[in-house]
Protein backbone atom coordinates (compact mmCIF):
# COMPACT_ATOMS: atom_id res chain seq x y z
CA UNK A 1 0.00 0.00 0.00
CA UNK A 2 1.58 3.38 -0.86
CA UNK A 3 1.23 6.09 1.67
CA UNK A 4 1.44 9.62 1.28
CA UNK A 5 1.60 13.11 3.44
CA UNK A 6 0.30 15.86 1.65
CA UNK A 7 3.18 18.30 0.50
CA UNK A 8 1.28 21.64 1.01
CA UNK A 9 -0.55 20.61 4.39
CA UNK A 10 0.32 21.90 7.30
CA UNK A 11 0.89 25.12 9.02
CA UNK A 12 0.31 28.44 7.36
CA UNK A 13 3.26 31.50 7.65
CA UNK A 14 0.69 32.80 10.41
CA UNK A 15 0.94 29.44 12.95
CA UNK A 16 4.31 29.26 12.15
CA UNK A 17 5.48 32.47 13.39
CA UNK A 18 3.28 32.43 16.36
CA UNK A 19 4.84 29.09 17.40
CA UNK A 20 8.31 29.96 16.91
CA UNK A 21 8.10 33.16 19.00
CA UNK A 22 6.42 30.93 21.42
CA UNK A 23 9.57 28.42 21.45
CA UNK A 24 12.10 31.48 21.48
CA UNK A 25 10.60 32.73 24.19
CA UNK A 26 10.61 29.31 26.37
CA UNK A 27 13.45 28.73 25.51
CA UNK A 28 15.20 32.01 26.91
CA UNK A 29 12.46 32.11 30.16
CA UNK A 30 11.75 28.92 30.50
CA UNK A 31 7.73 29.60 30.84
CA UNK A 32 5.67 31.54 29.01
CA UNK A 33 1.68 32.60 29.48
CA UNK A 34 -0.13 31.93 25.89
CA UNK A 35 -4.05 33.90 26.11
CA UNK A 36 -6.19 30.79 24.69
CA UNK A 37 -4.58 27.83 22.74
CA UNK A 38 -1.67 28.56 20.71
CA UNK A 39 -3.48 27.20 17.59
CA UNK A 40 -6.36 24.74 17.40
CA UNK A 41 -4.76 21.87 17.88
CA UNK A 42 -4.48 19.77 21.47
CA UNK A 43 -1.61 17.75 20.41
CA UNK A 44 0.28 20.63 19.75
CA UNK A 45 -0.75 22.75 22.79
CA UNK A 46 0.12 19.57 24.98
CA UNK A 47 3.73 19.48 23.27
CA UNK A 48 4.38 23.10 24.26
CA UNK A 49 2.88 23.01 27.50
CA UNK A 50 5.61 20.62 28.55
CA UNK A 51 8.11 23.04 27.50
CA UNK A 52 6.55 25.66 30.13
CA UNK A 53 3.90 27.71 27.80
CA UNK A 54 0.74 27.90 30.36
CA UNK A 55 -2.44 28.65 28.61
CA UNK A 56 -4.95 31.56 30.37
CA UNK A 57 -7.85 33.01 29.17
CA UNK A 58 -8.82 36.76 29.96
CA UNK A 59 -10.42 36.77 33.28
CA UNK A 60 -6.91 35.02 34.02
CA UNK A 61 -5.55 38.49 32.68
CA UNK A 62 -6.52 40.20 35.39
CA UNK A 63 -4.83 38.24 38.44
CA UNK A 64 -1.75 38.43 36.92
CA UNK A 65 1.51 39.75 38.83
CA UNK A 66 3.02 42.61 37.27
CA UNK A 67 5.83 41.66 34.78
CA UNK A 68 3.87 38.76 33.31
CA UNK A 69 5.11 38.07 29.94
CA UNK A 70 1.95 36.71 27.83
CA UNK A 71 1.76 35.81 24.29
CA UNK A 72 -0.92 37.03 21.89
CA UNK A 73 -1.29 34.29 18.99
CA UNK A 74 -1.95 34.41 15.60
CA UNK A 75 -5.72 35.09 15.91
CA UNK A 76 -5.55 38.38 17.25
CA UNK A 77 -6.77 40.66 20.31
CA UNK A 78 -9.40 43.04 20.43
CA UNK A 79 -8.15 46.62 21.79
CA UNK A 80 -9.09 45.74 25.25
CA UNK A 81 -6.92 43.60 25.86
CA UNK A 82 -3.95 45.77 25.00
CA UNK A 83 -5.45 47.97 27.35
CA UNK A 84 -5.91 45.71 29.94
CA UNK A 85 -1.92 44.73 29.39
CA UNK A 86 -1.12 48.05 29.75
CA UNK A 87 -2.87 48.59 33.10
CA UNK A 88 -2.19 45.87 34.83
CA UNK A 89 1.79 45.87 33.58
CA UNK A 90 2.04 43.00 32.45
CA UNK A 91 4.66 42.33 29.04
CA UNK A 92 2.91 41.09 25.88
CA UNK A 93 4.54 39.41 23.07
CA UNK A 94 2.25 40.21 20.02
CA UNK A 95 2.58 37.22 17.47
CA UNK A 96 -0.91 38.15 15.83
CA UNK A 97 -0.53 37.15 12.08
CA UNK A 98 0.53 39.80 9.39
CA UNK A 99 -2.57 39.42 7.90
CA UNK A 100 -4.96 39.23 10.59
CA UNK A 101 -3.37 43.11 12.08
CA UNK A 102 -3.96 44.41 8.80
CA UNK A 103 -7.54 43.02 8.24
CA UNK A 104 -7.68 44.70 11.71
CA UNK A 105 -6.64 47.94 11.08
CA UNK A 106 -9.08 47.85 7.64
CA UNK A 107 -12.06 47.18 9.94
CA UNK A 108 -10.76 50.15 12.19
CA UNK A 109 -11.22 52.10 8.99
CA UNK A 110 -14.32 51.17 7.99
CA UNK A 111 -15.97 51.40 11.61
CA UNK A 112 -14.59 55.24 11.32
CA UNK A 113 -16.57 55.69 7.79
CA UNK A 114 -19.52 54.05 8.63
CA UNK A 115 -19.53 56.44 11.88
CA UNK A 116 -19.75 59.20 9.87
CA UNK A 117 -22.75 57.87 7.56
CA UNK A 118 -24.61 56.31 10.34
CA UNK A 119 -23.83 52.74 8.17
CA UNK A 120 -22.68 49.34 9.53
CA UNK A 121 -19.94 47.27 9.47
CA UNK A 122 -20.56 43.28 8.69
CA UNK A 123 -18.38 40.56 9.15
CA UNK A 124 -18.53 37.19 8.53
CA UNK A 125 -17.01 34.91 10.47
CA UNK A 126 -17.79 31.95 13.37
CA UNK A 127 -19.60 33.99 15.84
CA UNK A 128 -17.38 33.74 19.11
CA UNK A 129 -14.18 32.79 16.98
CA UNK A 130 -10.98 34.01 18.22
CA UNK A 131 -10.01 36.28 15.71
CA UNK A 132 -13.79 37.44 15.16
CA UNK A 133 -13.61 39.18 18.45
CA UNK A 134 -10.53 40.58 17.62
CA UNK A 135 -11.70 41.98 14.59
CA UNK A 136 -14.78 43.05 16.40
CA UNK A 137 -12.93 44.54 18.86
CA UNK A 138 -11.93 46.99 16.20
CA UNK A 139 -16.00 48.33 16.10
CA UNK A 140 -16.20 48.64 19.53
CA UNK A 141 -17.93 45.34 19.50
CA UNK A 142 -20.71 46.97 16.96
CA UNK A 143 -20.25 44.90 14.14
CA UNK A 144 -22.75 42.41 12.95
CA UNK A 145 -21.55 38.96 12.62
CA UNK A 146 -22.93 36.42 10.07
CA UNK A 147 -21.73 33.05 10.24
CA UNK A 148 -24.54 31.81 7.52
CA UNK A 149 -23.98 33.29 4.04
CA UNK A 150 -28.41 32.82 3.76
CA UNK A 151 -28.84 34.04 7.37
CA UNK A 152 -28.68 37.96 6.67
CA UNK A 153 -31.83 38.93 8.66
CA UNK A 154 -30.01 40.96 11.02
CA UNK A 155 -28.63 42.97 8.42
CA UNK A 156 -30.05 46.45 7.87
CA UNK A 157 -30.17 46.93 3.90
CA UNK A 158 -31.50 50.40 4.60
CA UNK A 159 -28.40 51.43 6.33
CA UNK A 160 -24.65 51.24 4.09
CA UNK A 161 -22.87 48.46 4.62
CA UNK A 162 -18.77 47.60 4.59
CA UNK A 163 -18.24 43.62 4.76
CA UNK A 164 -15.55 42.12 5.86
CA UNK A 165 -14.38 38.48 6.40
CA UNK A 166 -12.82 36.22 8.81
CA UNK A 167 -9.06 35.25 7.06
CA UNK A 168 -9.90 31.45 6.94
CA UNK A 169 -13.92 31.48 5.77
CA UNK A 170 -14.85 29.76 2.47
CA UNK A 171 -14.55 31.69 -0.42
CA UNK A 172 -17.66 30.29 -2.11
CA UNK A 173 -19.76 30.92 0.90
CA UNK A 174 -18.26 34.81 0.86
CA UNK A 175 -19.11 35.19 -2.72
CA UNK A 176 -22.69 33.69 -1.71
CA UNK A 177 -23.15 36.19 1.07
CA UNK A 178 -21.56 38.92 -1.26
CA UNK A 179 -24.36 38.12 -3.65
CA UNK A 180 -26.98 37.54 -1.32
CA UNK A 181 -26.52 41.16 0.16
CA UNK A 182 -25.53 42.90 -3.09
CA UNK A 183 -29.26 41.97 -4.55
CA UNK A 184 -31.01 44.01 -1.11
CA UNK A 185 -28.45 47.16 -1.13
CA UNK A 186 -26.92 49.87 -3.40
CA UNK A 187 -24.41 51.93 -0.60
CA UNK A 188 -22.45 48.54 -0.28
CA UNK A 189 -18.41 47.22 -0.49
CA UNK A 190 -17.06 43.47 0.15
CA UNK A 191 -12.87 43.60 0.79
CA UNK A 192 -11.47 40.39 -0.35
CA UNK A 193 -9.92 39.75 3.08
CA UNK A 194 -9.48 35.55 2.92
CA UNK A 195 -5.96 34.52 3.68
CA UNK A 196 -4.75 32.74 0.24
CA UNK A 197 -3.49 30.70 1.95
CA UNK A 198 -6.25 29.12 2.98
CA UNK A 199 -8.39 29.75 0.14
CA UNK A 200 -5.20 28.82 -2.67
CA UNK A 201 -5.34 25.11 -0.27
CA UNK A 202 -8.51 24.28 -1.83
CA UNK A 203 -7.21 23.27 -5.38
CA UNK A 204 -4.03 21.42 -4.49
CA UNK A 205 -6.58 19.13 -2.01
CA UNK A 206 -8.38 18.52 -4.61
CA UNK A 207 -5.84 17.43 -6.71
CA UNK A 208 -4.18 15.16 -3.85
CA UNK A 209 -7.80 14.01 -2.51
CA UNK A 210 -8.43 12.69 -6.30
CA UNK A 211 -4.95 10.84 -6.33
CA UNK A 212 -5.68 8.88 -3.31
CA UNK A 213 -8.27 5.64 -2.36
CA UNK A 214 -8.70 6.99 1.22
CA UNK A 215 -7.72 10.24 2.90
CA UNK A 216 -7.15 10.71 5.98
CA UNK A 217 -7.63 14.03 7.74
CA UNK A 218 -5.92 15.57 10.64
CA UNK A 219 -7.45 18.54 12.45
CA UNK A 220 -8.56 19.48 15.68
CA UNK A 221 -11.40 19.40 16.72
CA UNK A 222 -12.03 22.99 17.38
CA UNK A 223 -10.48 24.09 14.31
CA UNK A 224 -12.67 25.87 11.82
CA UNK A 225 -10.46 25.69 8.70
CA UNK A 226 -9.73 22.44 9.46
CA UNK A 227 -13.45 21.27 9.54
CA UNK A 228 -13.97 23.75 6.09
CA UNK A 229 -10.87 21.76 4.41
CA UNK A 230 -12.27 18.39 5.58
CA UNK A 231 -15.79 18.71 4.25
CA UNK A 232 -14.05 20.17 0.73
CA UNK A 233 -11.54 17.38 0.88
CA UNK A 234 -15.02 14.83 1.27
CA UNK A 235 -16.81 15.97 -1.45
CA UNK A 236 -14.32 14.94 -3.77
CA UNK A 237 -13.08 11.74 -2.11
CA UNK A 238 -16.41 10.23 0.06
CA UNK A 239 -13.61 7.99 1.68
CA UNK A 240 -12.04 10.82 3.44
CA UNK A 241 -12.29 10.51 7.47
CA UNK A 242 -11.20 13.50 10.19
CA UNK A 243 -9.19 12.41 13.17
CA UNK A 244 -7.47 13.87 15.37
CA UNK A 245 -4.28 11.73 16.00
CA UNK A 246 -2.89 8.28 14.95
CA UNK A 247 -4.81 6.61 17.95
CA UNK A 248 -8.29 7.24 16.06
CA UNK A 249 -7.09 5.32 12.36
CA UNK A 250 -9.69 2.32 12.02
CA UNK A 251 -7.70 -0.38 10.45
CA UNK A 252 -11.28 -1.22 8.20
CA UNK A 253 -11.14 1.78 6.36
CA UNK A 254 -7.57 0.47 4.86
CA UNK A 255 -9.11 -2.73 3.33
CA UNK A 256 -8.51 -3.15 -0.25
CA UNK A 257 -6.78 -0.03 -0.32
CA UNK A 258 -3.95 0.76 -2.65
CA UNK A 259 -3.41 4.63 -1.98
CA UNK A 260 -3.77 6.47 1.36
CA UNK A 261 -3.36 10.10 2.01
CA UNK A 262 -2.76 12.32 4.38
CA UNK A 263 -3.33 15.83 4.79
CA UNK A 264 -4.23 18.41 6.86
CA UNK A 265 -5.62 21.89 8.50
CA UNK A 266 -3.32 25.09 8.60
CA UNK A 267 -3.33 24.18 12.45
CA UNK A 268 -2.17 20.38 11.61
CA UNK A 269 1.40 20.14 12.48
CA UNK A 270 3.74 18.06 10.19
CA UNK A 271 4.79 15.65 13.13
CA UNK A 272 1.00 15.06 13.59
CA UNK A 273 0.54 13.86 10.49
CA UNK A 274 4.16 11.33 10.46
CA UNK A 275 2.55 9.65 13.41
CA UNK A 276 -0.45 8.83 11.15
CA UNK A 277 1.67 7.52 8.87
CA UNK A 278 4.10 5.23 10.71
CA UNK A 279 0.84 4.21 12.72
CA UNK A 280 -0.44 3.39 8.73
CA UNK A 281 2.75 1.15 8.17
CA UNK A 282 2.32 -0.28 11.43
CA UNK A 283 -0.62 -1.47 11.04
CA UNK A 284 -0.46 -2.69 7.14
CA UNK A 285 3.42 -4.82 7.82
């Protein structure tokens, strides 16, 4: 049986630089505070945790001695938070990704124009996603939030409207909900604001998801691209299944098999996805 990892799966630039400021600064301090998971992936939260990162959330913020040093991942922080930092003295090492603090700074800019025309800012994104309120944070937590392209009821068409999206949404859904609110209002502007490379992953799955008898997926379970880049990789090969880790391969969806896959969310780390595979040759010798 041939077995392959997917070339272009794995961590985006974003993930990447979050976790290597995370690893710098461990390995200087020897502990590090990290506000919410590092990415959206347990396996790799447990591996850093043993190196000393400790993972808060923002009522944790608060208690906080003075001096803290706290990481800001790739997601993003709303304003508060920066304020908060600043308050209470505590150190922050900002890895939000590039493109995340410029989508930010774009909302920030439309929030100030819509101000002046009494319009509204949209964006769409998973309501209570990490880099949602983030960008949110950025309206003064005005914005409207769709997570449904076909679910625009709490939209006023009336009223002009700037849309925005979250960096790792569908693209065909945003085009949808571009359509959808294009058809009910003239004062209106979509930004293209989807990471590429997210949205550049889809082809190159579906050229490795048609090349393969099964696929196997590895995401966590609370990430959102990696459940988008799952159900994509699916409808092109029906024998595609999501785990987590090697422990959660069935050995029955390898019979009769001559071509397995493996692949993965921007959150996936590559050592994730060896373990599948030398579980795969385990089990198959």
């Amino acid at each position: 049986m041939e077995i392959r990892i997917d070339d272009k799966a794995g961590y985006c630039f974003g993930v990447v630089k979050a976790i290597g400021t995370a690893e710098e600064e461990l390995h200087r301090d020897g502990s590090l505070y990290c506000l919410g998971d590092i990415v959206h992936n347990s396996a790799e939260v447990e591996r850093l945790s043993q190196s000393g990162l400790r993972v808060i959330d923002h009522a944790d913020l608060l208690s906080l001695p003075a001096g803290s040093k706290v990481l800001i991942r790739a997601h993003g922080e709303p304003p508060s938070t920066y304020r908060t930092a600043k308050e209470k003295d505590i150190r922050l090492v900002d890895a939000t990704c590039p493109i995340v603090l410029a989508l930010q700074s774009r909302i920030k800019r439309g929030y100030e124009e819509m101000k002046q025309c009494g319009g509204q800012v949209v964006i769409f994104g998973k309501q209570g996603h990490a880099e949602v309120i983030g960008l949110n944070g950025q309206t003064d937590g005005t914005a409207i939030i769709v997570s449904d392209p076909d679910q625009i009821d709490s939209i006023d068409f009336s009223r002009p409207i700037r849309l925005y999206s979250q960096t790792t949404k569908s693209r065909e859904d945003y085009r949808r909900l571009i359509a959808n609110i294009e058809a009910r209002c003239s004062d209106f502007i979509a930004y293209d604001t989807i990471c590429n490379s997210v949205a550049g992953r889809t082809k190159a799955l579906e050229d490795f998801a048609s090349s393969v008898d099964v696929l196997l997926f590895v995401a966590g379970a609370n990430s959102s691209n990696g459940h988008y880049l799952y159900e994509y990789c699916r409808s092109v090969q029906p024998r595609t299944y999501l785990i987590a880790n090697a422990d959660e391969v069935q050995p029955q969806w390898l019979a009769g098999v001559q071509r397995v896959g493996i692949s993965g969310a921007t959150s996936t780390p590559r050592w994730l996805m060896e373990q599948v595979m030398d579980k795969l040759q385990y089990i198959t010798t």
